[in-house]
Every structure is written in structure tokens, then in C-alpha cells.
N, C-alpha and C. Protein backbone atom coordinates (compact mmCIF):
# COMPACT_ATOMS: atom_id res chain seq x y z
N UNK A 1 -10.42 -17.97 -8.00
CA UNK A 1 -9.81 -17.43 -6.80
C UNK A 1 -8.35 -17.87 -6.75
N UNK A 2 -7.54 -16.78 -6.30
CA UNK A 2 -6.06 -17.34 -6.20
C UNK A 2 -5.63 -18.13 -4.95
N UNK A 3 -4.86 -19.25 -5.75
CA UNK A 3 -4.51 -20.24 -4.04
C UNK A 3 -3.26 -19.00 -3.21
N UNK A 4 -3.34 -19.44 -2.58
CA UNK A 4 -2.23 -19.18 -1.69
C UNK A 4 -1.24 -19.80 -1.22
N UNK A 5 0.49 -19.26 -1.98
CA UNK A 5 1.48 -20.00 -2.43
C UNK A 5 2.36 -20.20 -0.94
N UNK A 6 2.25 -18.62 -0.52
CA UNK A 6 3.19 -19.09 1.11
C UNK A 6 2.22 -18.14 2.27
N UNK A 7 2.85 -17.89 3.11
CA UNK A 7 1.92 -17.81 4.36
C UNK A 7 1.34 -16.43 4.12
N UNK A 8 0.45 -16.10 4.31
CA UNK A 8 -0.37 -14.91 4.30
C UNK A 8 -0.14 -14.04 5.48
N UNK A 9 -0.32 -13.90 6.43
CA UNK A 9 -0.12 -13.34 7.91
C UNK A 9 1.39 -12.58 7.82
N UNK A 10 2.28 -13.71 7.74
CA UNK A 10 3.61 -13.23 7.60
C UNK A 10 4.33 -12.52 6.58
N UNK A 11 3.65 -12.58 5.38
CA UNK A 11 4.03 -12.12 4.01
C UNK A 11 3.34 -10.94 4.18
N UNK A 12 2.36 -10.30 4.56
CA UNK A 12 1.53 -9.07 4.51
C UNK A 12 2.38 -8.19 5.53
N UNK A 13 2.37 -8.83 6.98
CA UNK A 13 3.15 -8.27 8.11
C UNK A 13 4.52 -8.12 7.51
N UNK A 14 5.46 -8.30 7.34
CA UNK A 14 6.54 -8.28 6.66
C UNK A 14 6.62 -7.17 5.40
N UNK A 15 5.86 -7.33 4.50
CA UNK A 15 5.36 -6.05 4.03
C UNK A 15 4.95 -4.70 4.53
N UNK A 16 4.15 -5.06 5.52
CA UNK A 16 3.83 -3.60 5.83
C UNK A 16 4.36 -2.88 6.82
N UNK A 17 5.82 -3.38 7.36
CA UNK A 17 6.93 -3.37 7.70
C UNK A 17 8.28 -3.08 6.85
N UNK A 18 7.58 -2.96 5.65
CA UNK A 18 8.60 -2.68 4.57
C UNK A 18 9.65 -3.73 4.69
N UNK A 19 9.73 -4.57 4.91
CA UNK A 19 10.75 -6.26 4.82
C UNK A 19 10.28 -6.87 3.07
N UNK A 20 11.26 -7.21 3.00
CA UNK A 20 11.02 -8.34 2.23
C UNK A 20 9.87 -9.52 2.40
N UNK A 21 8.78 -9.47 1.76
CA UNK A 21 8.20 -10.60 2.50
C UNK A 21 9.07 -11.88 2.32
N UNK A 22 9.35 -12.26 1.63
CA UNK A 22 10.37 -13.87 1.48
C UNK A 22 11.07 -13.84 2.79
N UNK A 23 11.89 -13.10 2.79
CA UNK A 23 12.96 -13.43 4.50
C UNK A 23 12.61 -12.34 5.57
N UNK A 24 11.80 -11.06 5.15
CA UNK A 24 11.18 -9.93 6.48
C UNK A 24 13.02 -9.56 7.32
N UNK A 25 14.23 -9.57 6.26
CA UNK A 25 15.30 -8.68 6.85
C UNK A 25 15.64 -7.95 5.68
N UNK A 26 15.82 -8.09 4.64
CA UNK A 26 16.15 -6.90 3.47
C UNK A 26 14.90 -5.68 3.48
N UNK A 27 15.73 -4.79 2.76
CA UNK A 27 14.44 -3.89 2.83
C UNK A 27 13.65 -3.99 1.20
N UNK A 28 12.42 -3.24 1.25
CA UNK A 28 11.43 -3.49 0.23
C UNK A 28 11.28 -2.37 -0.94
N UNK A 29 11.55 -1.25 -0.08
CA UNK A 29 11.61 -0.23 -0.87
C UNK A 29 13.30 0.68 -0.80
N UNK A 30 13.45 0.82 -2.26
CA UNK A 30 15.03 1.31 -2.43
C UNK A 30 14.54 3.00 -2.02
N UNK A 31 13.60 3.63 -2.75
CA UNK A 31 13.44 5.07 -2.16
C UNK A 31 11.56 5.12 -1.37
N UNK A 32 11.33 6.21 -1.19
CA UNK A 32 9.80 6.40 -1.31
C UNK A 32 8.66 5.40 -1.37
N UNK A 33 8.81 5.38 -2.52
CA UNK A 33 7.79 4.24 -2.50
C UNK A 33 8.46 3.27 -3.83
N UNK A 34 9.78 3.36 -4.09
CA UNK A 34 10.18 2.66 -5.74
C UNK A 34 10.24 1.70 -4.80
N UNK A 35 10.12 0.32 -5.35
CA UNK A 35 10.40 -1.06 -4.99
C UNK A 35 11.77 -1.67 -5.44
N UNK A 36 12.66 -1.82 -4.59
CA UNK A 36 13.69 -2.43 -4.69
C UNK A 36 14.29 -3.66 -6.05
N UNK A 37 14.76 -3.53 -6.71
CA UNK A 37 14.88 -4.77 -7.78
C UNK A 37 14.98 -5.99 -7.44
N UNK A 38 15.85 -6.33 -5.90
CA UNK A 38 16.27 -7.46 -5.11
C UNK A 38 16.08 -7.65 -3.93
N UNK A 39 15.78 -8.27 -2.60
CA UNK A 39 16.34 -8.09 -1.55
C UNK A 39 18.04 -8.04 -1.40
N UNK A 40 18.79 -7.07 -0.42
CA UNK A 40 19.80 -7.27 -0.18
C UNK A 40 19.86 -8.30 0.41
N UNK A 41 18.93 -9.22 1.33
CA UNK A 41 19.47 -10.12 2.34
C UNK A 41 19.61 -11.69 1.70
N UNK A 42 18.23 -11.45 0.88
CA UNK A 42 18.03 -12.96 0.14
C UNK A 42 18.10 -13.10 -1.15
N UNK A 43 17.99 -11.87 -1.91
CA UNK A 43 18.41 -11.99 -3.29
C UNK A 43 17.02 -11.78 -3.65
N UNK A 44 15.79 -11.97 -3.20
CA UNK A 44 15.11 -12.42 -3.69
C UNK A 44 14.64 -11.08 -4.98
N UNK A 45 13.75 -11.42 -6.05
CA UNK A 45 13.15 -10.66 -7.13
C UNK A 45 12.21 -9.83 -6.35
N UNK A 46 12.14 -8.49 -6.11
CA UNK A 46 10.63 -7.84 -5.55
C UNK A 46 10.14 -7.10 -6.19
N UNK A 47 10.74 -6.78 -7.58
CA UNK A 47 10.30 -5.82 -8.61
C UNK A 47 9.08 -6.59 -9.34
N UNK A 48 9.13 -8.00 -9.29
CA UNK A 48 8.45 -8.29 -9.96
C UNK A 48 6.95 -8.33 -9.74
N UNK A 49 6.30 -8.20 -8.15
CA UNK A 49 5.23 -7.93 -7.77
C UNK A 49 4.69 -7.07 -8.20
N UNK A 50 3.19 -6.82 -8.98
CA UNK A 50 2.03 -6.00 -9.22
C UNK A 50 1.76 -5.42 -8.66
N UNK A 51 1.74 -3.62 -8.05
CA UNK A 51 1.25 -3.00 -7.50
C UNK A 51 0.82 -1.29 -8.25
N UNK A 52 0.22 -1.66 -8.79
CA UNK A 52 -0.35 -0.86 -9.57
C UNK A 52 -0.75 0.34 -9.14
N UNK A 53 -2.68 0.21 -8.91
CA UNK A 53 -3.08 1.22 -8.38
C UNK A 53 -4.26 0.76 -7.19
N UNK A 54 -3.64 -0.33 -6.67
CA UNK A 54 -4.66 -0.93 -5.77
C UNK A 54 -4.07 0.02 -4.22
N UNK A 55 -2.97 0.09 -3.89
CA UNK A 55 -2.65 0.63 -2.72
C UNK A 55 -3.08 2.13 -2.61
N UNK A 56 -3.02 2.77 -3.67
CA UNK A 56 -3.66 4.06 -3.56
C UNK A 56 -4.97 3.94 -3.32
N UNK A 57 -5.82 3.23 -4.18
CA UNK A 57 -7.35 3.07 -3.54
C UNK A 57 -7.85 2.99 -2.36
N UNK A 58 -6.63 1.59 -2.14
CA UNK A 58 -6.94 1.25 -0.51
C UNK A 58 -6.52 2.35 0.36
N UNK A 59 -5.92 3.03 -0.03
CA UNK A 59 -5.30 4.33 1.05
C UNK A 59 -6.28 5.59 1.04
N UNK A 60 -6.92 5.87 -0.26
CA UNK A 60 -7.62 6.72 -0.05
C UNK A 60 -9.12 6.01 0.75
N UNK A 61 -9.79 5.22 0.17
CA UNK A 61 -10.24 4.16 1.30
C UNK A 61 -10.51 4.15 2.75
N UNK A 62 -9.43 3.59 2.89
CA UNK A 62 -9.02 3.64 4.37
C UNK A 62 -8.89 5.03 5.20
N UNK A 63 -7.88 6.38 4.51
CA UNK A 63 -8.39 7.30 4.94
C UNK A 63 -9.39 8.47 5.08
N UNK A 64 -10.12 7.98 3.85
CA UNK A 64 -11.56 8.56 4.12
C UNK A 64 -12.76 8.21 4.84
N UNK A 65 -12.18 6.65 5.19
CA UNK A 65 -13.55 6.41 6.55
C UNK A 65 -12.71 6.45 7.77
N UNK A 66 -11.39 6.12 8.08
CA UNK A 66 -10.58 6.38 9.16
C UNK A 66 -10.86 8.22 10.10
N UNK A 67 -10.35 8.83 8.90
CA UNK A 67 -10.09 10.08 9.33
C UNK A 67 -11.74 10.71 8.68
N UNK A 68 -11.72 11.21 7.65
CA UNK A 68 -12.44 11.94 7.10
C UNK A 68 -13.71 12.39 7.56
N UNK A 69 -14.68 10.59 7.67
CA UNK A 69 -15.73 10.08 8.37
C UNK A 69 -15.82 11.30 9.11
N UNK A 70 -15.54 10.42 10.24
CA UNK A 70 -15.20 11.06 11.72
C UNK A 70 -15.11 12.45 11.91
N UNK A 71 -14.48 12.98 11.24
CA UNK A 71 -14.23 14.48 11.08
C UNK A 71 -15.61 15.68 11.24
N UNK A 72 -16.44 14.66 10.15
CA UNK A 72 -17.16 15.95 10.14
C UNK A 72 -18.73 15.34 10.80
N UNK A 73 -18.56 14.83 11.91
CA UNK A 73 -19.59 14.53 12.89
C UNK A 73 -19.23 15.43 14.52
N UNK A 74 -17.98 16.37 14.47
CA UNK A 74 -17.66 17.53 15.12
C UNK A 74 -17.79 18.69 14.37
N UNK A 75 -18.36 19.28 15.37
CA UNK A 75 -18.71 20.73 14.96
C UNK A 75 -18.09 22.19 14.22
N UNK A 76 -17.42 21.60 15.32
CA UNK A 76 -15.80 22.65 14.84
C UNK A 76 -15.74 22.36 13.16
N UNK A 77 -15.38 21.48 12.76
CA UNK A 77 -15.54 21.49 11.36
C UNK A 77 -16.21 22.61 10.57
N UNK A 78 -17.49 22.40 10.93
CA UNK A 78 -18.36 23.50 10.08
C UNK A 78 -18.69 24.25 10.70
N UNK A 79 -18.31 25.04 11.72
CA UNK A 79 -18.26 26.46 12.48
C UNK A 79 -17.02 27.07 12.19
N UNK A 80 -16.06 26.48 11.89
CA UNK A 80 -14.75 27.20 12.31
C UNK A 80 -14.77 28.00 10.80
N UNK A 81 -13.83 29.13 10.80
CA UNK A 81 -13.17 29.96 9.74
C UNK A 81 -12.66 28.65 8.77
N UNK A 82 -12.51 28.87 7.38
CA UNK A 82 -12.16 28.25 6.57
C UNK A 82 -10.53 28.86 6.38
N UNK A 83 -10.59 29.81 6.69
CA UNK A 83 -9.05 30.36 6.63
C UNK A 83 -8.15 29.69 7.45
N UNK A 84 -8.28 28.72 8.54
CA UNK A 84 -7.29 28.67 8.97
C UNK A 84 -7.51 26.75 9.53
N UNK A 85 -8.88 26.52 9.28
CA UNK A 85 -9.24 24.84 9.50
C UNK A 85 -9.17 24.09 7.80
N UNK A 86 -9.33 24.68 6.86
CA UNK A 86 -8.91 24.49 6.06
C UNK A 86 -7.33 23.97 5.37
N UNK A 87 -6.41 24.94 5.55
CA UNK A 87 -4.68 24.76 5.78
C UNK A 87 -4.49 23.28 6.67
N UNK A 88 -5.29 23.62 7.96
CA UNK A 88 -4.97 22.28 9.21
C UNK A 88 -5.40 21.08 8.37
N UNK A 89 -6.64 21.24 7.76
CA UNK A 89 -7.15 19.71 7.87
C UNK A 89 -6.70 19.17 6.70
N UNK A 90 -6.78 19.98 5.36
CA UNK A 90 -5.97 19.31 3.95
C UNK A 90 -4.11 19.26 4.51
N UNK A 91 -3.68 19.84 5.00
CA UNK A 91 -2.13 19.82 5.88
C UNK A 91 -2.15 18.39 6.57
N UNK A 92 -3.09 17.96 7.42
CA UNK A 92 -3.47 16.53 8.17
C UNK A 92 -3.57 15.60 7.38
N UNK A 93 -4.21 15.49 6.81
CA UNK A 93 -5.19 14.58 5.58
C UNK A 93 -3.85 13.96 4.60
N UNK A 94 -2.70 14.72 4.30
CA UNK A 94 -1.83 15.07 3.32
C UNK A 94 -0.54 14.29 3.68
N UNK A 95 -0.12 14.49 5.27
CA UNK A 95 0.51 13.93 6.25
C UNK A 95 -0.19 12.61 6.53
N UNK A 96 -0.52 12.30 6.75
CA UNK A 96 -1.90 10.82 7.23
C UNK A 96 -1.68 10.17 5.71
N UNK A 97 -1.86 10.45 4.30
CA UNK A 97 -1.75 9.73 3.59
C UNK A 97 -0.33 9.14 3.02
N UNK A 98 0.11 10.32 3.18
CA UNK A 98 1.66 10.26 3.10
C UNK A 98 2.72 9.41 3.87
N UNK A 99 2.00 9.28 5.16
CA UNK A 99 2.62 8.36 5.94
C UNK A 99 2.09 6.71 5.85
N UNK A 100 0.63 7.10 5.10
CA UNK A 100 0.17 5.55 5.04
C UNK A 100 0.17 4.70 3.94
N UNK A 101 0.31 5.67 2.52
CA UNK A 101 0.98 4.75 1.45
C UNK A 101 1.99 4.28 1.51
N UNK A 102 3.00 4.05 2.03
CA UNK A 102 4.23 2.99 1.59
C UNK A 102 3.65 1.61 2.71
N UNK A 103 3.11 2.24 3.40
CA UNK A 103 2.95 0.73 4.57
C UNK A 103 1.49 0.64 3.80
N UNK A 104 0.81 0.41 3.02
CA UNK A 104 0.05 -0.35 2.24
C UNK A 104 0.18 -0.90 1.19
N UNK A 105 1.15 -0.11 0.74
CA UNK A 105 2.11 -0.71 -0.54
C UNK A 105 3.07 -1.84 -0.21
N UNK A 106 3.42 -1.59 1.21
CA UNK A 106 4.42 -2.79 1.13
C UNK A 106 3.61 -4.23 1.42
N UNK A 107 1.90 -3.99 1.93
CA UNK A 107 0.97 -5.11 2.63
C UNK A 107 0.63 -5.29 1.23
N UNK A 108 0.53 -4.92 0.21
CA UNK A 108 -0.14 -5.38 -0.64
C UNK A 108 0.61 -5.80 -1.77
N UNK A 109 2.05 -5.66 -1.89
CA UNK A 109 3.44 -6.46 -2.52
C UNK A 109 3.39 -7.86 -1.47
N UNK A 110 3.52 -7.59 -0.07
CA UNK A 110 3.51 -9.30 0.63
C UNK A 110 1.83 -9.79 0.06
N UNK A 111 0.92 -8.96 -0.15
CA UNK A 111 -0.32 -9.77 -0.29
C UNK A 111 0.23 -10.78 -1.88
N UNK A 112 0.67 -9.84 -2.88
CA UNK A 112 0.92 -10.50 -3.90
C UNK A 112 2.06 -11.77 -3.69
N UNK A 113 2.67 -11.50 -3.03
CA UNK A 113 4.47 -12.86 -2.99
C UNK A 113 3.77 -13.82 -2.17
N UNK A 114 2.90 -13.75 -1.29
CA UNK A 114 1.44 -14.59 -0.77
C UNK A 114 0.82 -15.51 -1.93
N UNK A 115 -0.26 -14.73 -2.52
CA UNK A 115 -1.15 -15.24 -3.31
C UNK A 115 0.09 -15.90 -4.79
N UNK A 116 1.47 -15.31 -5.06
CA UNK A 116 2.44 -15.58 -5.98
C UNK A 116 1.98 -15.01 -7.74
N UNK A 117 1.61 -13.70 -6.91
CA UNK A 117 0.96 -13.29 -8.76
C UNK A 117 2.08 -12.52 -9.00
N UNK A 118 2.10 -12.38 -10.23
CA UNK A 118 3.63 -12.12 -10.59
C UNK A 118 3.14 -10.86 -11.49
N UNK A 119 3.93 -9.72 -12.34
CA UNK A 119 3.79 -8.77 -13.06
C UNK A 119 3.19 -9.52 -14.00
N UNK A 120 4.23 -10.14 -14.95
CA UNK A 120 3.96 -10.96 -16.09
C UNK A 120 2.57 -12.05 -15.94
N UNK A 121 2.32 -12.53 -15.26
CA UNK A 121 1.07 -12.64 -14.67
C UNK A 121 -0.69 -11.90 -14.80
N UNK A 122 -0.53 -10.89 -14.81
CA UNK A 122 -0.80 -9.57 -14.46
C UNK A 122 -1.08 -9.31 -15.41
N UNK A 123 -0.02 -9.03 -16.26
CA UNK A 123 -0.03 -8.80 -17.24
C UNK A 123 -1.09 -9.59 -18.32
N UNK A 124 -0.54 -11.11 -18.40
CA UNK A 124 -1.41 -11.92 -19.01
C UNK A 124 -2.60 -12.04 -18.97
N UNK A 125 -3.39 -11.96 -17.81
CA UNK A 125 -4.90 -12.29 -17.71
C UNK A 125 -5.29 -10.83 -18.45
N UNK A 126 -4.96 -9.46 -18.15
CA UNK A 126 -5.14 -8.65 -19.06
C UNK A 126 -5.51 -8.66 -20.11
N UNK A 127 -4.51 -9.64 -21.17
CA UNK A 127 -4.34 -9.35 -22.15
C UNK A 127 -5.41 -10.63 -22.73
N UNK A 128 -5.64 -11.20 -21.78
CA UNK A 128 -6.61 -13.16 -22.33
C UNK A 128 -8.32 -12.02 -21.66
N UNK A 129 -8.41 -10.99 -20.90
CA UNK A 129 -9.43 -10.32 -21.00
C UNK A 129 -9.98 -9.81 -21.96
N UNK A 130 -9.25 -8.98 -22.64
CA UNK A 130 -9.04 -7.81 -23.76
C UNK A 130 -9.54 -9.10 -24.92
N UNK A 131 -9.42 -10.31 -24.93
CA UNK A 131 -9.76 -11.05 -26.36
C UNK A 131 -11.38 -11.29 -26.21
């Protein structure tokens, strides 16, 4: 199990706030979802955090029991025309994820500067697996 190098609470929140977790005033992401090489405020390294393909999981995840669930325990769902609840709900679904990957991406870059796993890191246990 990984220790935990600095505060958890604040490093995640700070993240999913798109902050820097180290100082929570630079920003985290330079576009979309690319991760910044530095903080502007503290300098700090943020490229170097692992974020692979865990935030997408967690996003699809999260919005398939959030939204999805829920969805089709109303009726309307499966009464309505497909011509036109169809467009709405993949249009919703599309918007909803779109808005919720970068703020899981950024909780799960502070989860990593937290726990202090590094790419190269990452990398390594990989590669001590693979033997």
C-alpha cells in the first residue's frame, strides 16, 4: 500500500479545482485536459504525475451510476420516440462527461502528488511486473 507523502484532502481538493496541488494557485492544466509542465506560481513539476487511464474509468464509472442508473427507472425513457430522446440523452451524457473529466483528472493528479507516485515510478513497477 502507498504511504501518503503530503495531505490527501487538500491535494485531491486542489486538484479537482484544477490548482496545483503543491500550492492550489497555479493552474494544472495548460489546455483541455494536457497537464501543464510546471506550475506558474511554484514552479512545481506536474507533468510528472501518472494519469493514464484511471480518470476515464472513474468518469465513465461515476457517470454511469450517477446519471445513467437513474435514467432508466423513468418511463419516459422507454416510451418516448427514439428520434428525438435519443439526440437529448447521448447530447446529455456527452456534456456530463465532458464537463466531468478534467475535474477527475485533476483529483486524481492531487491523488498521485498525495500518495508521491511519480511517472518514472509507474513506470518501474511495470516493468519489475513484466519480469
Amino acid at each position: 500500500m502507498a504511504e501518503i507523502i503530503h495531505p490527501l484532502g487538500p491535494s485531491v481538493t486542489r486538484g479537482l479545482k484544477h490548482r496545483c496541488p503543491n500550492c492550489g494557485q497555479g493552474r494544472l492544466f495548460a489546455k483541455y485536459l494536457k497537464v501543464a509542465k510546471s506550475c506558474d506560481a511554484c514552479g512545481h513539476e506536474l507533468a510528472r504525475y501518472p494519469a493514464d487511464d484511471g480518470p476515464a474509468y472513474l468518469t465513465i464509472l461515476l457517470v454511469g451510476h450517477i446519471v445513467v442508473a437513474p435514467l432508466l427507472i423513468f418511463p419516459i425513457v422507454w416510451e418516448a420516440s427514439l428520434y428525438w430522446s435519443l439526440p437529448i440523452l447521448l447530447g446529455g451524457l456527452a456534456l456530463v462527461t465532458l464537463a466531468t473529466l478534467p475535474r477527475i483528472k485533476g483529483g486524481w493528479i492531487g491523488l498521485m502528488y498525495a500518495l508521491g507516485v511519480k511517472d518514472k515510478d509507474a513506470r518501474l513497477q511495470t516493468a519489475d511486473a513484466a519480469d
